[in-house]
Protein backbone atom coordinates (compact mmCIF):
# COMPACT_ATOMS: atom_id res chain seq x y z
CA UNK A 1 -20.59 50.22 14.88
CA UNK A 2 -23.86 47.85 15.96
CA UNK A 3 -26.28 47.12 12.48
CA UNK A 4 -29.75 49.44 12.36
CA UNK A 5 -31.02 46.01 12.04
CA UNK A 6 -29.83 44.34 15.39
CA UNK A 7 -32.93 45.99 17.75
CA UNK A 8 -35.28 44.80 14.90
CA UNK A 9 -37.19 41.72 16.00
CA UNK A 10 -34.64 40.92 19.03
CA UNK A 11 -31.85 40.30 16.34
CA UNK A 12 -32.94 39.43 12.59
CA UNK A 13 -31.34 36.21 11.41
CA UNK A 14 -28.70 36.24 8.75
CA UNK A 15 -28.16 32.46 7.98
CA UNK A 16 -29.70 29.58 6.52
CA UNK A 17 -33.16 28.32 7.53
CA UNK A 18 -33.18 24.77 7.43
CA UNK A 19 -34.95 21.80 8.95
CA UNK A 20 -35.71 24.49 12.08
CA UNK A 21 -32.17 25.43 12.07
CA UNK A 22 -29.84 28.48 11.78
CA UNK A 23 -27.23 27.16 9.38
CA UNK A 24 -24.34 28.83 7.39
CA UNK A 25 -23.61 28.21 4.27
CA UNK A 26 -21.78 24.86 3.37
CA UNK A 27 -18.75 26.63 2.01
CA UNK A 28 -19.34 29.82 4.41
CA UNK A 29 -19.78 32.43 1.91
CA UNK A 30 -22.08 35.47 2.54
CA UNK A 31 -23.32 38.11 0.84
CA UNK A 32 -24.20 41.72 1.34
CA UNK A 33 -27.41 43.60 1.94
CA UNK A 34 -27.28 47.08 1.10
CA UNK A 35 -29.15 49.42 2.39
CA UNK A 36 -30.50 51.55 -0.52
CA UNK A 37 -30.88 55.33 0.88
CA UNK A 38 -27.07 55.34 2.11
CA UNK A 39 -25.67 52.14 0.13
CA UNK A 40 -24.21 51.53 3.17
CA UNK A 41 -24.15 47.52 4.06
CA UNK A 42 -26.86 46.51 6.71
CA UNK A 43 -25.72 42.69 7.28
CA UNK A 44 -23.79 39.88 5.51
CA UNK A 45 -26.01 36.85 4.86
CA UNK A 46 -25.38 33.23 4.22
CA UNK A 47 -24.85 32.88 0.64
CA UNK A 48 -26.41 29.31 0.13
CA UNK A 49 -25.22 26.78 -2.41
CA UNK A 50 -26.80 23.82 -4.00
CA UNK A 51 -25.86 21.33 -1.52
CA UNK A 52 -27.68 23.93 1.14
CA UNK A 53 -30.94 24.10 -1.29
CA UNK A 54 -30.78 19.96 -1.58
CA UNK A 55 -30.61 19.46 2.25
CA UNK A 56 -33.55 22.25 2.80
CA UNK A 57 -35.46 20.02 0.34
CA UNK A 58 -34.59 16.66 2.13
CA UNK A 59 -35.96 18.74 5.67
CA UNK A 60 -39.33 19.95 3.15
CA UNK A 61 -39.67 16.51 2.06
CA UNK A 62 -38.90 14.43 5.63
CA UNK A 63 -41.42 16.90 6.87
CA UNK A 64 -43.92 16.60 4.26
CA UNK A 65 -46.15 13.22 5.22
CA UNK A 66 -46.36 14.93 8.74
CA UNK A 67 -47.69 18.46 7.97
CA UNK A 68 -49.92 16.80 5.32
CA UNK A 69 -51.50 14.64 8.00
CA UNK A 70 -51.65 17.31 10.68
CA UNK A 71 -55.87 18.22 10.95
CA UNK A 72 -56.68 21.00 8.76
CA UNK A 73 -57.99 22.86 11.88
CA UNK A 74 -54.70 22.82 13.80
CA UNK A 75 -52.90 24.04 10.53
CA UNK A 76 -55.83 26.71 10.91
CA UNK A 77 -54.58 27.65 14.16
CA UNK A 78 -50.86 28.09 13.42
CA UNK A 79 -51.72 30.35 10.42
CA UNK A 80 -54.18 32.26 12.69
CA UNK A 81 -51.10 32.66 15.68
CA UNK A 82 -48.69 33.69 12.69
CA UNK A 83 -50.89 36.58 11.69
CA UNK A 84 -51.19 37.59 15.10
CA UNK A 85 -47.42 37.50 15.50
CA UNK A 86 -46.87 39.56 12.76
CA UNK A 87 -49.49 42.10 13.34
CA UNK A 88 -47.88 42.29 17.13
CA UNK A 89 -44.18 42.84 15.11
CA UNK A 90 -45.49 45.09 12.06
CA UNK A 91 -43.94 48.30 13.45
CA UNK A 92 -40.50 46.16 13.56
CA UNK A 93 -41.22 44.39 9.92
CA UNK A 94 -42.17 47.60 8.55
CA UNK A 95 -38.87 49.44 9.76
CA UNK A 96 -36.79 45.87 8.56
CA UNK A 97 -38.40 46.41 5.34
CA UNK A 98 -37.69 49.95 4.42
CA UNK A 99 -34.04 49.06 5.59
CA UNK A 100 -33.36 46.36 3.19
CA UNK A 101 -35.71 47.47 0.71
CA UNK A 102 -35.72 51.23 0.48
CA UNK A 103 -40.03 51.74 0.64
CA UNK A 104 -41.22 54.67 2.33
CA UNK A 105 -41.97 53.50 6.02
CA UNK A 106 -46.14 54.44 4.69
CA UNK A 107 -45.57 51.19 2.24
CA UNK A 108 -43.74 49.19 4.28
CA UNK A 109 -46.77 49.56 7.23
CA UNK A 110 -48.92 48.75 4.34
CA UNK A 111 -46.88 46.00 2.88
CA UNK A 112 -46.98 44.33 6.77
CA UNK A 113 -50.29 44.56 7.24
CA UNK A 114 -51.49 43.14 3.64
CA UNK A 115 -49.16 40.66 4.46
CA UNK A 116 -50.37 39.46 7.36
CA UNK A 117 -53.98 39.19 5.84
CA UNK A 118 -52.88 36.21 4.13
CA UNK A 119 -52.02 34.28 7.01
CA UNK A 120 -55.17 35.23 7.95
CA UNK A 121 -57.26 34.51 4.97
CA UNK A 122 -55.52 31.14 4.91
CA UNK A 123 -55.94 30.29 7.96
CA UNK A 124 -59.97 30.52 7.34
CA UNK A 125 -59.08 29.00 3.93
CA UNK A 126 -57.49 26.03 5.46
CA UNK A 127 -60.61 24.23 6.65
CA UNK A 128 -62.33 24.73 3.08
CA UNK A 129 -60.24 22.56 1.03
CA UNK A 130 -63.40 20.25 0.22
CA UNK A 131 -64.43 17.91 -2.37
CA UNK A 132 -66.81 16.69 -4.17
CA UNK A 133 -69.03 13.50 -4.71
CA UNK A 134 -71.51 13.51 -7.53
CA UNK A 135 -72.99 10.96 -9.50
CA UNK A 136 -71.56 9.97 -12.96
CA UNK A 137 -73.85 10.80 -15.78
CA UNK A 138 -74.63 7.31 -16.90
CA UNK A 139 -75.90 6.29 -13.29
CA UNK A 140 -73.28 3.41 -12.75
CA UNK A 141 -70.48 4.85 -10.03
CA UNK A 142 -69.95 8.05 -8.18
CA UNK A 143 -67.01 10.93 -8.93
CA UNK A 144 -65.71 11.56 -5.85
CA UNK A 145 -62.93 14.17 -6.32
CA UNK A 146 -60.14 14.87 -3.22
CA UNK A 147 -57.96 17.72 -2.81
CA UNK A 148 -54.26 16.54 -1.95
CA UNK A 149 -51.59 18.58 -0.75
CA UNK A 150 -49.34 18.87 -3.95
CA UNK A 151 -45.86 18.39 -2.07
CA UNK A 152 -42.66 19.85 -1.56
CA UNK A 153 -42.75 23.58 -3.10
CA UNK A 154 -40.15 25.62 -4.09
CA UNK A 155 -41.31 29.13 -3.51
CA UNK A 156 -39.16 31.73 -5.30
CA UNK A 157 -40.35 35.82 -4.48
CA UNK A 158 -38.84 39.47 -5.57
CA UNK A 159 -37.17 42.06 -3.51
CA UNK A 160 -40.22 44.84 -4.58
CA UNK A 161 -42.58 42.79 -1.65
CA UNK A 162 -40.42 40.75 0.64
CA UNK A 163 -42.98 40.09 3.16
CA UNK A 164 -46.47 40.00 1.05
CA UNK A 165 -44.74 37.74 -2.08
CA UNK A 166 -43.58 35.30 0.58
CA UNK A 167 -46.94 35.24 2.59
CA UNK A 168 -49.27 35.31 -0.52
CA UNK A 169 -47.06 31.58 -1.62
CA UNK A 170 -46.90 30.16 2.09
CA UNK A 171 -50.15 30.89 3.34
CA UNK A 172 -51.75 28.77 1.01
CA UNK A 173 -48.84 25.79 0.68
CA UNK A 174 -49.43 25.31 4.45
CA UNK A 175 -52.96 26.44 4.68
CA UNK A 176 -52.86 23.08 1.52
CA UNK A 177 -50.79 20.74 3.69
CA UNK A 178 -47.52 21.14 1.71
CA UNK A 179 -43.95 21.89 2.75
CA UNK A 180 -41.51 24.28 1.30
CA UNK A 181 -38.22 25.92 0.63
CA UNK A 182 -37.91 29.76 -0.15
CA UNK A 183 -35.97 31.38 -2.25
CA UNK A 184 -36.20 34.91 -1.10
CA UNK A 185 -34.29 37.95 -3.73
CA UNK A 186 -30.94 38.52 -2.40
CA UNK A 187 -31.57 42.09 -2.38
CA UNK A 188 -34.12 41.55 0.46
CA UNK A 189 -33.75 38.32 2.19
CA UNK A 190 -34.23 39.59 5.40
CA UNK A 191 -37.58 39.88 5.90
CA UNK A 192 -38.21 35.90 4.86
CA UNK A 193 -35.95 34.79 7.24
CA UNK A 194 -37.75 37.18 9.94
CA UNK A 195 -40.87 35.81 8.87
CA UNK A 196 -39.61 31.98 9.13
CA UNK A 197 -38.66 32.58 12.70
CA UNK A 198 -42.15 33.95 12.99
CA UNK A 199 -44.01 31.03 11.72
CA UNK A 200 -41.96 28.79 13.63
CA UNK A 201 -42.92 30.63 16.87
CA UNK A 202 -46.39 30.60 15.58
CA UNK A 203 -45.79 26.43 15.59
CA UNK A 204 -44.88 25.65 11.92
CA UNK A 205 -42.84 22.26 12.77
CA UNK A 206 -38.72 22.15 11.75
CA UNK A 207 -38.70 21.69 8.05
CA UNK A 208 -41.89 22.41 6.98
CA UNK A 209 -40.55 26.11 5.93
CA UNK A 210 -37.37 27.00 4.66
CA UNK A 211 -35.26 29.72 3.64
CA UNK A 212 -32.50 29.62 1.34
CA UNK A 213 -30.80 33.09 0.36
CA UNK A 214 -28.89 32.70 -2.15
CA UNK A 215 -26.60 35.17 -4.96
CA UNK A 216 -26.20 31.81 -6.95
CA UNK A 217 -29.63 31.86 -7.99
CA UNK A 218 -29.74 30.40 -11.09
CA UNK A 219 -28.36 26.85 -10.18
CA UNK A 220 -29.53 26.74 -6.30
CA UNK A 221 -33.24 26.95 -7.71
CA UNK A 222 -32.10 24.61 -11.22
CA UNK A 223 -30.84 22.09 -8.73
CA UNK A 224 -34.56 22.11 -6.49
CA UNK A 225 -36.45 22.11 -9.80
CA UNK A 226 -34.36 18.63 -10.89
CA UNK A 227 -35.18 17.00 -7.44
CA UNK A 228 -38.23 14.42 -8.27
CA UNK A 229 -39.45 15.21 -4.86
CA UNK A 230 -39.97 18.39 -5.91
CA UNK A 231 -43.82 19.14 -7.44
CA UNK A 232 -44.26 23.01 -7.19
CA UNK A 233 -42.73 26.15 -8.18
CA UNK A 234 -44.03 29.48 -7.17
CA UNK A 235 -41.97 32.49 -8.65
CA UNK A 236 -43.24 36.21 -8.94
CA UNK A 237 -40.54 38.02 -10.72
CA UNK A 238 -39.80 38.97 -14.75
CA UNK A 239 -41.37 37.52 -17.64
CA UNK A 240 -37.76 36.96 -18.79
CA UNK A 241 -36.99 34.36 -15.71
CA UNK A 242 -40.07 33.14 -15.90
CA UNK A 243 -39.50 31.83 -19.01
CA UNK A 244 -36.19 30.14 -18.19
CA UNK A 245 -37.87 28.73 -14.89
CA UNK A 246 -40.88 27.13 -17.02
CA UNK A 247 -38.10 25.35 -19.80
CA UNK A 248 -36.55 24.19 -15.98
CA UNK A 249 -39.70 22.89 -14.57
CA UNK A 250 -40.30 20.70 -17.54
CA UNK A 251 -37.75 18.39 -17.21
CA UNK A 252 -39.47 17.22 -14.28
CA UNK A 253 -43.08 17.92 -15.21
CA UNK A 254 -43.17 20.49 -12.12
CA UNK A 255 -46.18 21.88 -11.18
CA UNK A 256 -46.20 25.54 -11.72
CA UNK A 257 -47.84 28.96 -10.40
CA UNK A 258 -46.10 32.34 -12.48
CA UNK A 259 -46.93 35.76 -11.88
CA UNK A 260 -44.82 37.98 -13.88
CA UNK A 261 -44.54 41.45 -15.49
CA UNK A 262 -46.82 43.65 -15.95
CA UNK A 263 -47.25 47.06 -18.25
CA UNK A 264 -50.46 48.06 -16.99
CA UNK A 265 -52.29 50.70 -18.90
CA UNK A 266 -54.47 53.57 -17.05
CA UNK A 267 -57.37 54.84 -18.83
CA UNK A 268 -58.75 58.20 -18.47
CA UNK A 269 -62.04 58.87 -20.35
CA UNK A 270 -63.60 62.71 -20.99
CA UNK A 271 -66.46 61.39 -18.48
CA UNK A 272 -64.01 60.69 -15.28
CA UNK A 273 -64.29 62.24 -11.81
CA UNK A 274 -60.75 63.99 -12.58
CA UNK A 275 -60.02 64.30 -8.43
CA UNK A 276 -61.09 60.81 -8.75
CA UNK A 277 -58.79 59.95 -11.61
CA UNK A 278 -55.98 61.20 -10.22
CA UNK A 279 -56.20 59.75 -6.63
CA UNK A 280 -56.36 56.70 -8.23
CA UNK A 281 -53.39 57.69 -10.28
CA UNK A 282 -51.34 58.27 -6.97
CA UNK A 283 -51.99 54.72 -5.86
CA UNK A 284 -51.48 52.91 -8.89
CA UNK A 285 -48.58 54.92 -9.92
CA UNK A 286 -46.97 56.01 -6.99
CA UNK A 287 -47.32 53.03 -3.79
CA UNK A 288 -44.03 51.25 -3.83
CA UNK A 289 -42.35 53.99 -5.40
CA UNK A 290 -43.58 52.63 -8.68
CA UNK A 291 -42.03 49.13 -8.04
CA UNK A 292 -44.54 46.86 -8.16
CA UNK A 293 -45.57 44.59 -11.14
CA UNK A 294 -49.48 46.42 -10.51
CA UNK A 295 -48.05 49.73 -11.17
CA UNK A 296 -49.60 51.80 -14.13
CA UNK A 297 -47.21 52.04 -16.18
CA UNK A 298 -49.05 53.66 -19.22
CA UNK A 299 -51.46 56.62 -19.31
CA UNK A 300 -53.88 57.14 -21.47
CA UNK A 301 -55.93 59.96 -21.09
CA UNK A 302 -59.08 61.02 -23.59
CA UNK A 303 -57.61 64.59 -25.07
CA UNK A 304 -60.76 66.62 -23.57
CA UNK A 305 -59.59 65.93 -20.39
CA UNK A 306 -55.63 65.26 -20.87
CA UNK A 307 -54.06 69.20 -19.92
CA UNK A 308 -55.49 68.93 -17.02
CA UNK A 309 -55.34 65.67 -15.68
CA UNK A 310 -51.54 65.97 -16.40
CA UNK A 311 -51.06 69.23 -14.88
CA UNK A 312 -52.99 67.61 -11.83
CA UNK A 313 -51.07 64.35 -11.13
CA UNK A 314 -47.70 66.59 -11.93
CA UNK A 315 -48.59 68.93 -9.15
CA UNK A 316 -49.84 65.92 -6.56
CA UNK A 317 -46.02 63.93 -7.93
CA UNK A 318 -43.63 67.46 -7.54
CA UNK A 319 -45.08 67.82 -3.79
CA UNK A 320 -43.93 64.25 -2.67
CA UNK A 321 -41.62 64.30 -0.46
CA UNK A 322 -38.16 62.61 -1.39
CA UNK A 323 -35.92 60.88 1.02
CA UNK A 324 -34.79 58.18 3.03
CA UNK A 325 -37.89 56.01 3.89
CA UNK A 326 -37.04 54.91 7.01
CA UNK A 327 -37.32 58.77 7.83
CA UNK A 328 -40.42 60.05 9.00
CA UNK A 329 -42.14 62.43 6.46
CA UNK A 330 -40.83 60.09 3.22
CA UNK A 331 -43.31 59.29 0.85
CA UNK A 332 -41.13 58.21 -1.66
CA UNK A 333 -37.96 56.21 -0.47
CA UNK A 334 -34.87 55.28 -3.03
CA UNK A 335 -35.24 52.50 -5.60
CA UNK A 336 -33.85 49.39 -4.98
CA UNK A 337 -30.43 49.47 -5.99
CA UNK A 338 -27.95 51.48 -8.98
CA UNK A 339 -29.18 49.18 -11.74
CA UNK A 340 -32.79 50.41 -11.07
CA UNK A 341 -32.26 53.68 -10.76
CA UNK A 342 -29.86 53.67 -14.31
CA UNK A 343 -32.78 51.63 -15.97
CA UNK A 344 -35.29 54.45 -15.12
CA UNK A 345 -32.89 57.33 -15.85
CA UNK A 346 -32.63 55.79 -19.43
CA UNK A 347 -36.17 55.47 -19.87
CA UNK A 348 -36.70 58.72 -19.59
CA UNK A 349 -34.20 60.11 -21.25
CA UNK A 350 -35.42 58.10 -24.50
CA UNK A 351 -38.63 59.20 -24.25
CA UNK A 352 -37.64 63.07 -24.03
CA UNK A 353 -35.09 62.69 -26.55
CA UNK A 354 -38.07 61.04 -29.21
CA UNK A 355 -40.25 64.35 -28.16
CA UNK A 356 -42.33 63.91 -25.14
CA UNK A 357 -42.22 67.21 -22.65
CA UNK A 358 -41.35 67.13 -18.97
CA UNK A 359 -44.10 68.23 -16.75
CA UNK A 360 -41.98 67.47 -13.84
CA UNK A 361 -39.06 65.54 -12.36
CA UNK A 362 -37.19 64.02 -15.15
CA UNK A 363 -33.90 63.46 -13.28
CA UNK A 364 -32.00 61.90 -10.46
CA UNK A 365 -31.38 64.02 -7.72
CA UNK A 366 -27.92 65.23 -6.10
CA UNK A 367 -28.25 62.92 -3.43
CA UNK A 368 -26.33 59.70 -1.94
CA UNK A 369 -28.62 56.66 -2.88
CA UNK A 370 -30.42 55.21 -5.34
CA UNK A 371 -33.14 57.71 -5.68
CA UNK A 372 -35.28 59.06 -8.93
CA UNK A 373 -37.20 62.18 -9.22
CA UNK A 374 -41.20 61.63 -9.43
CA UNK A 375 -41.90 62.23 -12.82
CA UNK A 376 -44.38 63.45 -15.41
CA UNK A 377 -43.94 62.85 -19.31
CA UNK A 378 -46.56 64.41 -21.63
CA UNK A 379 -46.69 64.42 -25.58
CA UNK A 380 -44.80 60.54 -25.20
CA UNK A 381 -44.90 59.28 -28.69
CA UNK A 382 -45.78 55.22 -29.38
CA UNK A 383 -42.14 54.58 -30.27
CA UNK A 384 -40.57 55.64 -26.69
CA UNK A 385 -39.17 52.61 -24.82
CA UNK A 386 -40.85 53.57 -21.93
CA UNK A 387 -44.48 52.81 -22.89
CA UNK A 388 -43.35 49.10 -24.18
CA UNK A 389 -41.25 48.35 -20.93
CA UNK A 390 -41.91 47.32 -16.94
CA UNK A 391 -40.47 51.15 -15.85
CA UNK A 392 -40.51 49.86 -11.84
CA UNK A 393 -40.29 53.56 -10.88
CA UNK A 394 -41.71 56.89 -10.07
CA UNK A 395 -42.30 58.04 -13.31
CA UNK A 396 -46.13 58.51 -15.42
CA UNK A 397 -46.21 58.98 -19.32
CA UNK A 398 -48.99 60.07 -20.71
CA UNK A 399 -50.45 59.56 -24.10
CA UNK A 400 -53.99 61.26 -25.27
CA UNK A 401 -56.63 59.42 -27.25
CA UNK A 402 -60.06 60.41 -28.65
CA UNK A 403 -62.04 57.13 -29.50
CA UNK A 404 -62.67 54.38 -27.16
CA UNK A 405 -61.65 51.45 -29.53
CA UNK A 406 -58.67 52.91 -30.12
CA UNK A 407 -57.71 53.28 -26.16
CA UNK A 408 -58.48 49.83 -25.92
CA UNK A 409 -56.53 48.54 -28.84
CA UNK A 410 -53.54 50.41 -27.40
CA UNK A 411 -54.29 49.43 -23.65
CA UNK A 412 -53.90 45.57 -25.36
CA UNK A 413 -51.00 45.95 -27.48
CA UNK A 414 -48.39 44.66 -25.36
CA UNK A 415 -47.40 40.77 -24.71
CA UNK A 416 -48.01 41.82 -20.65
CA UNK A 417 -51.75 41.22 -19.09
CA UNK A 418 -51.82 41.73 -15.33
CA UNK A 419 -53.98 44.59 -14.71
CA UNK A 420 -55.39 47.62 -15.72
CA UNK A 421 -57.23 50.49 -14.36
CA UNK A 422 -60.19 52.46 -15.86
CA UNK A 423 -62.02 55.58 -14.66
CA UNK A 424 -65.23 56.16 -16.03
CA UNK A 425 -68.54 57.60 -14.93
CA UNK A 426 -70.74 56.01 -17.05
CA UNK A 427 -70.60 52.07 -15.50
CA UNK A 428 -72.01 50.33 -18.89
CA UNK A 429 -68.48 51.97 -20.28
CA UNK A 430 -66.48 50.95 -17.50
CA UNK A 431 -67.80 46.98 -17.60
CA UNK A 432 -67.56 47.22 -21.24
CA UNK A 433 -63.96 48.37 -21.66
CA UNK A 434 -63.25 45.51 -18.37
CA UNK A 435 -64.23 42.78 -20.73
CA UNK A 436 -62.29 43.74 -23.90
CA UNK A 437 -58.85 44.50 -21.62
CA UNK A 438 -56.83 41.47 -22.13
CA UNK A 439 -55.69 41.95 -18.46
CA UNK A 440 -56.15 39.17 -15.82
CA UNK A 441 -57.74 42.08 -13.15
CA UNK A 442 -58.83 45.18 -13.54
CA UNK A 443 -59.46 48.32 -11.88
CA UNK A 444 -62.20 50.09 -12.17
CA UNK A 445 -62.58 53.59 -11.15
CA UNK A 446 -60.14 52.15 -8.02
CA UNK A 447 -56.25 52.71 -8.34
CA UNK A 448 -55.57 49.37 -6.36
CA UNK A 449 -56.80 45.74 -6.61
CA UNK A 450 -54.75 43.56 -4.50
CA UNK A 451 -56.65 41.74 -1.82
CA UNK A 452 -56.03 38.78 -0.62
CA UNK A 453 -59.79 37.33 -0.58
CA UNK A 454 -59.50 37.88 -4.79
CA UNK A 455 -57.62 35.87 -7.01
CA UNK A 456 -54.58 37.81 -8.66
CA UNK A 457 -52.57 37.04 -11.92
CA UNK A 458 -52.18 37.70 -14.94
CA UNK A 459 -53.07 36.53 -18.65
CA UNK A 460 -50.68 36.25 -21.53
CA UNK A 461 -47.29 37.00 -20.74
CA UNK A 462 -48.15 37.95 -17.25
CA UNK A 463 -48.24 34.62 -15.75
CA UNK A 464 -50.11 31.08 -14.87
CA UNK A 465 -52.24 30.81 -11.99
CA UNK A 466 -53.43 32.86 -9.24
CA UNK A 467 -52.39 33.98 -5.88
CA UNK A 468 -54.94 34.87 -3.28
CA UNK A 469 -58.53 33.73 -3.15
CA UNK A 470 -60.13 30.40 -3.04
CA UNK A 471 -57.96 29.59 -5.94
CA UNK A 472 -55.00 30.31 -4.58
CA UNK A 473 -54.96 27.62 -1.84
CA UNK A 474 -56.21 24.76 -4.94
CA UNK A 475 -53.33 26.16 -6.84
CA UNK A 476 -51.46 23.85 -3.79
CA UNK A 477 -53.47 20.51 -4.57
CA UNK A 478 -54.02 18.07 -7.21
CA UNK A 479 -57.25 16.64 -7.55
CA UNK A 480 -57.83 13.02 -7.15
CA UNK A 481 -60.47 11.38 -9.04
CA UNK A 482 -62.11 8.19 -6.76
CA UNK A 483 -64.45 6.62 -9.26
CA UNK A 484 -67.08 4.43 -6.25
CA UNK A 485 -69.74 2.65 -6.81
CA UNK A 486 -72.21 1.05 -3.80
């Protein structure tokens, strides 16, 4: 029986993308990708090994002086054609997505077409790179200060996003001048090696972008980190890796961009626009099916309000519809795979067995796949597991407060700082509360703040750097100081 996959994108590749190539792996191993309404298999992809990551970082690094040297305009031009591309193939990404990833086909249209906006941003981006020339302070020389393509980058993204993470990381390297190899998750490799072929029609040269799946994770990216011609990692994923990736990148003194978790809190004050409040809640909550490092992952709603905010967002959450994403109708798909689905089912189950009530879903339904109930917790005591880890599912627990400092000091006790949301009519409030969240964005009165014209990440735990924005392409340079006199 053909793949669902094989009228996607006039075949999606399953090997190796390296130097411009289709390559299996060196020893020929392949892995599976599961499809995670059914767990049926979709396709067998090359498994690479460290002698495949080496050789895509000989084709990054033999392609590197060229694509540094190629006009920033032209490099424009290529981004600009790959957004084009994909916007021309986002019904086909979309569908690829939800296959490999499990989204409802809603997200995955989403997920294409934010995507695809930083190809575009970076393309605008890439002629803005600029110095600067100033005069020294004691009047003797100039500062002139150049922007230089960092190098060969190692991009390493999660399965949650498998076409934004990837574009958000090469947009800027090549919109910077650099080359790269990406590691995509082995849960959803896929879509990067649908969206390699796509930059390479858009004119990307052989070796400036490749794609390394790989189970063997752990050593394929080791072995890139240890390669002195190596001078940029790029990894969204847990705090946990991220930690063992940072210990790795100091042997060689490797540059470094980390966005991490997140356990972003949600706070309701007594002065909110509930309908508001709870439309927010929906986004932030709910798109991605709760996966998603921006997902709020801890209520806290002033008691005046509380009842019936809950009894709200647990009547909006009950009347999702549950089922296979790729079906029309969906609006919340299956989680990723068994582990996440086991991980959320324990949450919750903590949490109910320490005292807090369920409003609704609570439970994994009778169903083949990896799917979770949306879900409402109320009365979730400060102990429960669930308010101190990443849940990465459909599920809201709610905890009341009555004094602002004390939302606040709650909101910041965790080691995570990626975002938070806060709904508020009163705006002096609102920008108030903003600047004492230790949180590297924030929300306000808006359940979503990706974009990629802002610059996202994190503070604390949450990462190093930022993605998107101005700063995002700099991120991709290092500055070089020309002291000049004349």
């Amino acid at each position: 029986m053909s793949s669902p996959i094989e009228s996607l994108l006039g075949g999606v590749p399953t090997d190796l993308r390296v130097g411009g190539k289709e390559l299996p792996a060196s020893d020929g191993r392949r892995f599976d990708v599961i499809d995670p309404a059914t767990g049926d298999v979709l396709a067998t992809v090359a498994d690479g090994t460290v002698e495949d990551a080496l050789a895509a970082v000989d084709a990054a690094a033999s392609a590197a002086e060229g694509w540094s040297a190629t006009p920033p305009r032209e490099r424009a031009e290529v981004l600009r054609r790959a957004f084009t591309l994909m916007t021309e193939s986002a019904e086909d990404l979309a569908r690829l997505i939800t296959l490999e990833n499990g989204k409802a086909l809603p997200d995955a249209r989403g997920e294409v077409a934010y995507a695809a906006e930083f190809f575009r941003w970076y393309a605008e981006e890439a002629v803005r790179v600029a110095g600067t020339l100033a005069p020294a302070p004691s009047g003797s020389n100039r500062i002139m200060v150049l922007h230089q393509p960092v190098g060969v980058c190692v991009l390493v993204t999660p399965w949650n996003f498998p076409a934004a993470m990837a574009t958000r990381k090469m947009g800027p390297a090549l919109a910077a001048g650099c080359t790269m190899v990406l590691k995509p998750a082995s849960d959803t490799p896929l879509t990067a090696l649908a969206m390699a072929r796509i930059l390479e029609e858009a004119g990307v040269p052989p070796g400036v972008v490749n794609v390394v799946p790989a189970r063997r994770s752990g050593p394929v990216v080791s072995a890139m980190l240890h390669d002195p011609r190596v001078r940029k990692l790029s990894f969204t994923g847990s705090t946990e890796v991220g930690r063992v990736l940072l210990r790795e990148a100091a042997d060689n003194v490797v540059n470094t961009s980390m966005e991490l978790g997140g356990n972003a809190p949600f706070l309701v004050f007594d002065d909110a626009d509930l309908d508001a409040a709870v439309d927010g809640a929906m986004v932030a909550k709910m798109r991605n099916g709760g996966e998603a490092c921006t997902a709020a992952n801890r209520f806290y709603v002033h008691s005046a309000v509380a009842t019936e905010f809950a009894r709200r967002l647990a009547d909006r959450m009950a009347a999702m519809r549950v089922g296979p994403g790729i079906e029309d109708g969906t609006e919340l798909g299956p989680l990723v795979n068994a582990e996440a689905a086991d991980k959320v089912d324990a949450l919750v189950a903590d949490a109910v067995g320490r005292g807090a009530t369920r409003l609704t879903g609570g439970r994994r339904p009778d169903r083949v796949g990896f799917y979770y109930e949306p879900t409402v917790l109320t009365d979730v005591p400060e102990a429960a597991e669930i308010l101190g880890e990443e849940i990465f599912g459909p599920v809201a627990p709610i905890v009341t407060f009555d004094d602002e400092a004390d939302a606040i000091e709650r909101a910041n006790a965790t080691e995570y700082g990626l975002v938070a949301y806060v709904y508020t009519r009163d705006l002096a409030r609102g920008l108030r509360v903003a600047e004492r969240l230790e949180s590297g964005m924030i929300g306000l009165n808006r359940g979503v703040v990706s974009d990629p014209a802002a610059p996202f990440g994190g503070v604390k735990q949450s990462g190093l750097g930022r993605e998107g924005g101005h700063e995002g392409v700099l991120d991709y340079t290092e500055s070089k100081y020309v002291a000049v006199q004349w």
